[in-house]
Protein backbone atom coordinates (compact mmCIF):
# COMPACT_ATOMS: atom_id res chain seq x y z
CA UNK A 1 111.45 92.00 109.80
CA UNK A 2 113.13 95.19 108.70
CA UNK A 3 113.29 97.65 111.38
CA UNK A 4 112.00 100.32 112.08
CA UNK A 5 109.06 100.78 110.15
CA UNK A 6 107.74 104.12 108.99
CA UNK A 7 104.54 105.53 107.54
CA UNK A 8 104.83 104.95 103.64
CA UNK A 9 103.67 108.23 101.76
CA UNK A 10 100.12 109.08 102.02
CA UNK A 11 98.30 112.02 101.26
CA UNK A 12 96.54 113.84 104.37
CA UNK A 13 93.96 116.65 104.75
CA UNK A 14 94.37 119.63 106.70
CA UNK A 15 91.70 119.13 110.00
CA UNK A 16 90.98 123.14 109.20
CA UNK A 17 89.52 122.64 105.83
CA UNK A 18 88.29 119.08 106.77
CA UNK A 19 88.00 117.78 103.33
CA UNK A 20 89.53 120.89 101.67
CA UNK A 21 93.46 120.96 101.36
CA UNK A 22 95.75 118.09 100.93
CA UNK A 23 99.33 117.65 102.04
CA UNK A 24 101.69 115.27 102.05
CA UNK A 25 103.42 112.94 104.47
CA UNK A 26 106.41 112.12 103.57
CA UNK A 27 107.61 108.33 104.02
CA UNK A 28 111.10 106.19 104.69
CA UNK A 29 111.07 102.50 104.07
CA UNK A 30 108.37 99.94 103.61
CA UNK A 31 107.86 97.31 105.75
CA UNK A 32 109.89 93.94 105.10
CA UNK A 33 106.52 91.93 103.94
CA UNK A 34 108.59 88.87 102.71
CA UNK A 35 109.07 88.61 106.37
CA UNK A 36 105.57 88.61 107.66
CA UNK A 37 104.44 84.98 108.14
CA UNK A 38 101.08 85.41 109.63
CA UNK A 39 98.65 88.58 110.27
CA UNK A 40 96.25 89.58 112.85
CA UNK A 41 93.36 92.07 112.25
CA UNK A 42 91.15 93.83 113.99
CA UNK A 43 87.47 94.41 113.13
CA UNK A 44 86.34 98.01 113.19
CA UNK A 45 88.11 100.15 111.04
CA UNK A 46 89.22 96.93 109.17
CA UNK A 47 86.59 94.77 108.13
CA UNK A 48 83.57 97.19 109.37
CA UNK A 49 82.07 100.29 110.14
CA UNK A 50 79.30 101.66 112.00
CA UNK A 51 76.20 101.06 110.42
CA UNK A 52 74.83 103.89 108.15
CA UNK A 53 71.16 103.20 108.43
CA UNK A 54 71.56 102.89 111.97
CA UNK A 55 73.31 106.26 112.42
CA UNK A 56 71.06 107.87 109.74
CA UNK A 57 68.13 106.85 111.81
CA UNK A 58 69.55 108.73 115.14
CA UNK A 59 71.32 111.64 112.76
CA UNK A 60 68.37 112.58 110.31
CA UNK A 61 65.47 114.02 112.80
CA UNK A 62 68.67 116.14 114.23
CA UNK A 63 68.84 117.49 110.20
CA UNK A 64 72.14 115.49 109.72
CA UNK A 65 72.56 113.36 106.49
CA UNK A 66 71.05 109.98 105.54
CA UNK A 67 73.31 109.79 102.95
CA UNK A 68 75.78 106.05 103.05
CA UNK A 69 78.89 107.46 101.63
CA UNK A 70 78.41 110.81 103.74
CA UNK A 71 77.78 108.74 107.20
CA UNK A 72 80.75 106.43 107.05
CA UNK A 73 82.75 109.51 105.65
CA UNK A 74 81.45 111.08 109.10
CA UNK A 75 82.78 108.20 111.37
CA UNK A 76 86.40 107.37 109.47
CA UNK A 77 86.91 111.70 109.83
CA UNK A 78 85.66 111.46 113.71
CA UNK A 79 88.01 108.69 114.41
CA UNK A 80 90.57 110.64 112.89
CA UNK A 81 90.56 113.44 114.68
CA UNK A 82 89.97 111.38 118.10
CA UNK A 83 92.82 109.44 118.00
CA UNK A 84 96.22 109.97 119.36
CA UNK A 85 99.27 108.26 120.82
CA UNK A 86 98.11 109.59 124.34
CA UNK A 87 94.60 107.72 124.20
CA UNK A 88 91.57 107.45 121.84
CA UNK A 89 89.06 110.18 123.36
CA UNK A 90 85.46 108.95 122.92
CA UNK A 91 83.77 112.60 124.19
CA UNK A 92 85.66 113.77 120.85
CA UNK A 93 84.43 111.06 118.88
CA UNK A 94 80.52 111.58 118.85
CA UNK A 95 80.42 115.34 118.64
CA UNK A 96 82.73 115.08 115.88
CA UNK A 97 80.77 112.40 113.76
CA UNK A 98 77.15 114.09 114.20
CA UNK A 99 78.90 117.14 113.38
CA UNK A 100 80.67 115.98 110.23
CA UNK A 101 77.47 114.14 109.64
CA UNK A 102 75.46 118.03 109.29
CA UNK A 103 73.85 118.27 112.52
CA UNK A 104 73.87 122.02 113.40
CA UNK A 105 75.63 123.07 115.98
CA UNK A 106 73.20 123.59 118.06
CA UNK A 107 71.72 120.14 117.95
CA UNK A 108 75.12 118.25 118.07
CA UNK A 109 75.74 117.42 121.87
CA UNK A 110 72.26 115.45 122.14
CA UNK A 111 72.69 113.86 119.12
CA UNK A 112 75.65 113.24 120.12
CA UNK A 113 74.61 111.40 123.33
CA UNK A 114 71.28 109.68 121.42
CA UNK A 115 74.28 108.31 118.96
CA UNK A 116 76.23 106.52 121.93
CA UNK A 117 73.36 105.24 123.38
CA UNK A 118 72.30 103.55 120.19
CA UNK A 119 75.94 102.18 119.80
CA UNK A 120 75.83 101.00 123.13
CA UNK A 121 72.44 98.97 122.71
CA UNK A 122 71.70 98.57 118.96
CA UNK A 123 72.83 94.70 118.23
CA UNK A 124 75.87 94.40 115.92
CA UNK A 125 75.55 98.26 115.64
CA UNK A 126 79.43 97.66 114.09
CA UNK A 127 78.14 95.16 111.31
CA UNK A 128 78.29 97.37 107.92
CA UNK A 129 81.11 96.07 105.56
CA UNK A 130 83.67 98.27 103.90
CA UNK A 131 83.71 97.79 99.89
CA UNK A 132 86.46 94.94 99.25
CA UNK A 133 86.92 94.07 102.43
CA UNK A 134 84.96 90.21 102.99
CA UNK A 135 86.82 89.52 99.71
CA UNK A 136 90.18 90.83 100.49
CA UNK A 137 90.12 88.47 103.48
CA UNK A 138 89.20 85.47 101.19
CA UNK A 139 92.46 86.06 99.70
CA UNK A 140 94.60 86.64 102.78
CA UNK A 141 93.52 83.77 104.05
CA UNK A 142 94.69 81.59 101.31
CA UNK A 143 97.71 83.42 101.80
CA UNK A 144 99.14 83.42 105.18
CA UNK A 145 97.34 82.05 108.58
CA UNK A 146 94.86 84.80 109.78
CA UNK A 147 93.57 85.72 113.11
CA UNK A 148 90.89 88.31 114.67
CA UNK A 149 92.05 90.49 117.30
CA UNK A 150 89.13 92.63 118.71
CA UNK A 151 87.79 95.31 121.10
CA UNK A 152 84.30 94.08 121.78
CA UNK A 153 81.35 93.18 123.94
CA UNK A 154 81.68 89.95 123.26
CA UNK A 155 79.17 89.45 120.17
CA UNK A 156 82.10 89.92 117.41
CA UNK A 157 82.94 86.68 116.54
CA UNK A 158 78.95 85.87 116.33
CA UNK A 159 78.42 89.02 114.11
CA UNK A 160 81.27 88.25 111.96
CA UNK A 161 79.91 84.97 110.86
CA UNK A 162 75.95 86.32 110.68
CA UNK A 163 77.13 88.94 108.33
CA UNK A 164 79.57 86.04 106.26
CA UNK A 165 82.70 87.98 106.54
CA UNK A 166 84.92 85.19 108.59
CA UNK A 167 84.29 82.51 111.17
CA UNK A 168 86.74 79.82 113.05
CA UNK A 169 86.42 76.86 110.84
CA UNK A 170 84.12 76.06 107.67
CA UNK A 171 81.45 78.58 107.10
CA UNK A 172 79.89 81.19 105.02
CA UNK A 173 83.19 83.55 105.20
CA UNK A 174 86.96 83.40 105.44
CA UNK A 175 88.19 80.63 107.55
CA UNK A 176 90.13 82.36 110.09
CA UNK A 177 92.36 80.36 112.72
CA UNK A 178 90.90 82.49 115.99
CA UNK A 179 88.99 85.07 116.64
CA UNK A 180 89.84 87.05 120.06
CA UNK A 181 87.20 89.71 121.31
CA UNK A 182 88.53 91.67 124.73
CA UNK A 183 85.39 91.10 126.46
CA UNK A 184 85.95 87.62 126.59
CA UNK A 185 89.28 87.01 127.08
CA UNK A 186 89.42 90.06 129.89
CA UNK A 187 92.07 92.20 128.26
CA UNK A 188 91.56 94.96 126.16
CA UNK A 189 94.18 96.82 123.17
CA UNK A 190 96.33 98.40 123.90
CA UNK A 191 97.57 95.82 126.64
CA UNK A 192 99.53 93.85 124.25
CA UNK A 193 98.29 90.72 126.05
CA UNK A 194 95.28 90.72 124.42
CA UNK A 195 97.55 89.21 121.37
CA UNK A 196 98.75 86.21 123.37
CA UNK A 197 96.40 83.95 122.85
CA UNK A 198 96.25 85.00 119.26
CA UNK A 199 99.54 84.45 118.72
CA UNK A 200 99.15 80.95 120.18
CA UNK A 201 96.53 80.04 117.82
CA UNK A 202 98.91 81.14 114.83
CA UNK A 203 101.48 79.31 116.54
CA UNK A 204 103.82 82.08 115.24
CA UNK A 205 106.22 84.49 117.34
CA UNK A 206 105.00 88.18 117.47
CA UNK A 207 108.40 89.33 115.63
CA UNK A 208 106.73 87.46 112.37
CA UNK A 209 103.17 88.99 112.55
CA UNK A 210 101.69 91.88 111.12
CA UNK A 211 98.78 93.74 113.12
CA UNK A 212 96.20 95.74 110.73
CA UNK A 213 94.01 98.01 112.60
CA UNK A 214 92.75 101.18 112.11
CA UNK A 215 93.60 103.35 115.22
CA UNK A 216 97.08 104.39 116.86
CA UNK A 217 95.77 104.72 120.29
CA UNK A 218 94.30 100.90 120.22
CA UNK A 219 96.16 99.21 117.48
CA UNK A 220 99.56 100.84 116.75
CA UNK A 221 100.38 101.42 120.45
CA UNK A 222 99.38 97.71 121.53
CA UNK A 223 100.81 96.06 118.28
CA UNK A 224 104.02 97.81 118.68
CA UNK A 225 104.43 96.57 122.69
CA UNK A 226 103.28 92.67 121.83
CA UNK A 227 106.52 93.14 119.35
CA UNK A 228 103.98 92.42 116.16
CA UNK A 229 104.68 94.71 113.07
CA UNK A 230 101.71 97.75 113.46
CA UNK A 231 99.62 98.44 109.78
CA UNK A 232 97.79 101.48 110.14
CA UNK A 233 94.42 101.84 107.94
CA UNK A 234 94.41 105.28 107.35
CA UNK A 235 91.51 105.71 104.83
CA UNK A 236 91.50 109.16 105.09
CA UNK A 237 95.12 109.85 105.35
CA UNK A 238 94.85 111.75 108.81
CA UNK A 239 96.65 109.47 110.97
CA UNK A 240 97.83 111.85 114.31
CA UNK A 241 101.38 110.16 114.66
CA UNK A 242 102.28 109.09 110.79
CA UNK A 243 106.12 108.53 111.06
CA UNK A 244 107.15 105.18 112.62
CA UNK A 245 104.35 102.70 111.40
CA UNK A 246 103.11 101.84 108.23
CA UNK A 247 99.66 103.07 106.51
CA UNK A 248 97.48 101.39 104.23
CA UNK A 249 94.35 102.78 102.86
CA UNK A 250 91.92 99.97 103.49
CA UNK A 251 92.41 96.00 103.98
CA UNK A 252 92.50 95.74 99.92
CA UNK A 253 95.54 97.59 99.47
CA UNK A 254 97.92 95.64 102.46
CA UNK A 255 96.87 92.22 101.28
CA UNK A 256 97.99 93.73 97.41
CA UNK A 257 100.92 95.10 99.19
CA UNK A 258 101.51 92.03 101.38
CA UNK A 259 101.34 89.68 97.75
CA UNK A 260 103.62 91.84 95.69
CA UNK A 261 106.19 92.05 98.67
CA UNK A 262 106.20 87.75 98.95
CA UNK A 263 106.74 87.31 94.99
């Protein structure tokens, strides 16, 4: 695997203008995806998002938005401009996705708070699929061997097969060959041991895996010290450390990257 790796050219927006300005990052070499015998992915970011009704249910009597597109808009922009190679910052998080989400000013710390509550006790609150996504890793699956890799409370690999997007063996999804959720194995990203046993159940060294999540702070950081190959998911193009690591704009794209690198 071709080393090192750095962020393939994206387009980002300025955080002043939020959705306003666009520049550009520019890029050295792609990663060596001939190279790449098996992948791990994470969930969030990946394969899910928040769910809008949820959040539209907490957000709307606070005079935010209802609106789908607007709402997951909200959280991909608030995880943005959390993240960072020191640490993903949760107290940034919230304010920033009520507030992106149109709740005045005024209302945004207690919405704020009423939103991380519901996370925190709303079942499978992270259960919303991104477009393309469930199919995208129908097709990975066929292509290389697949595992989950997951921050959780232990409920993932149960809410990944109730919503049909991928289970361990035959189901209603992607057959997947494990599916590893930190609150069960102990260990959470970015310890890089959280990918041992995932690794195991590829039965593939680290040096030949790719990692696609959607966070530096979690993902890049603990892919890059396990020695797997880190894919950013950058949907909006406002990843806080872009050079070193490659970006992909949603799970579609690096599977349609990962094909046309293996012809």
């Amino acid at each position: 695997m071709s080393c090192p790796v750095v962020a393939v050219t994206r387009r980002r927006r300025s955080d002043e203008n939020r959705w306003g300005d666009e520049v550009t990052v520019e890029s050295g070499t792609a990663p060596d995806w001939s190279s790449v015998r098996g992948v791990l992915l994470d969930v969030g970011g990946v394969l899910v998002v928040p769910r809008p009704d949820g959040l539209a249910d907490v957000v709307k009597p606070f005079g935010g938005t209802g609106r789908r597109e607007d709402l997951v808009r909200a959280h991909l922009f608030a995880m943005a401009r959390a993240d960072s190679p020191a640490g993903f910052d949760w107290g940034t998080y919230y304010p920033e996705l009520v507030h992106t989400a149109g709740v005045p000013d005024a209302a945004r710390d207690e919405c704020a708070r009423e939103v991380q509550h519901a996370a925190r006790t709303v079942p499978f609150w992270w259960s919303e699929q991104l477009p393309g996504s469930a199919q995208a890793l129908r097709v990975l699956v066929e292509m290389l061997p697949v595992g989950i890799v997951s921050n959780s409370d232990g409920t993932v690999q149960d809410m990944l097969a109730t919503i049909g997007v991928c289970q361990v063996g035959p189901g209603a999804g992607a057959e997947v060959r494990t599916i590893v959720d930190s609150a069960v194995v102990g260990v959470s990203k970015p310890d890089p041991a959280i990918f041992a046993p995932a690794l195991g159940a590829l039965g593939l060294p680290a040096g030949s895996v790719a990692y696609v999540g959607d966070t530096v702070a979690f993902d890049v950081t603990g892919a890059t010290a396990a020695g797997l190959l880190p894919i950013h998911v950058d949907a909006l193009g406002l990843c806080p450390a872009p050079e070193g690591h490659a970006h992909v704009e949603s799970l579609g794209e690096f599977v349609e990257a990962l094909a046309a690198g293996r012809d």
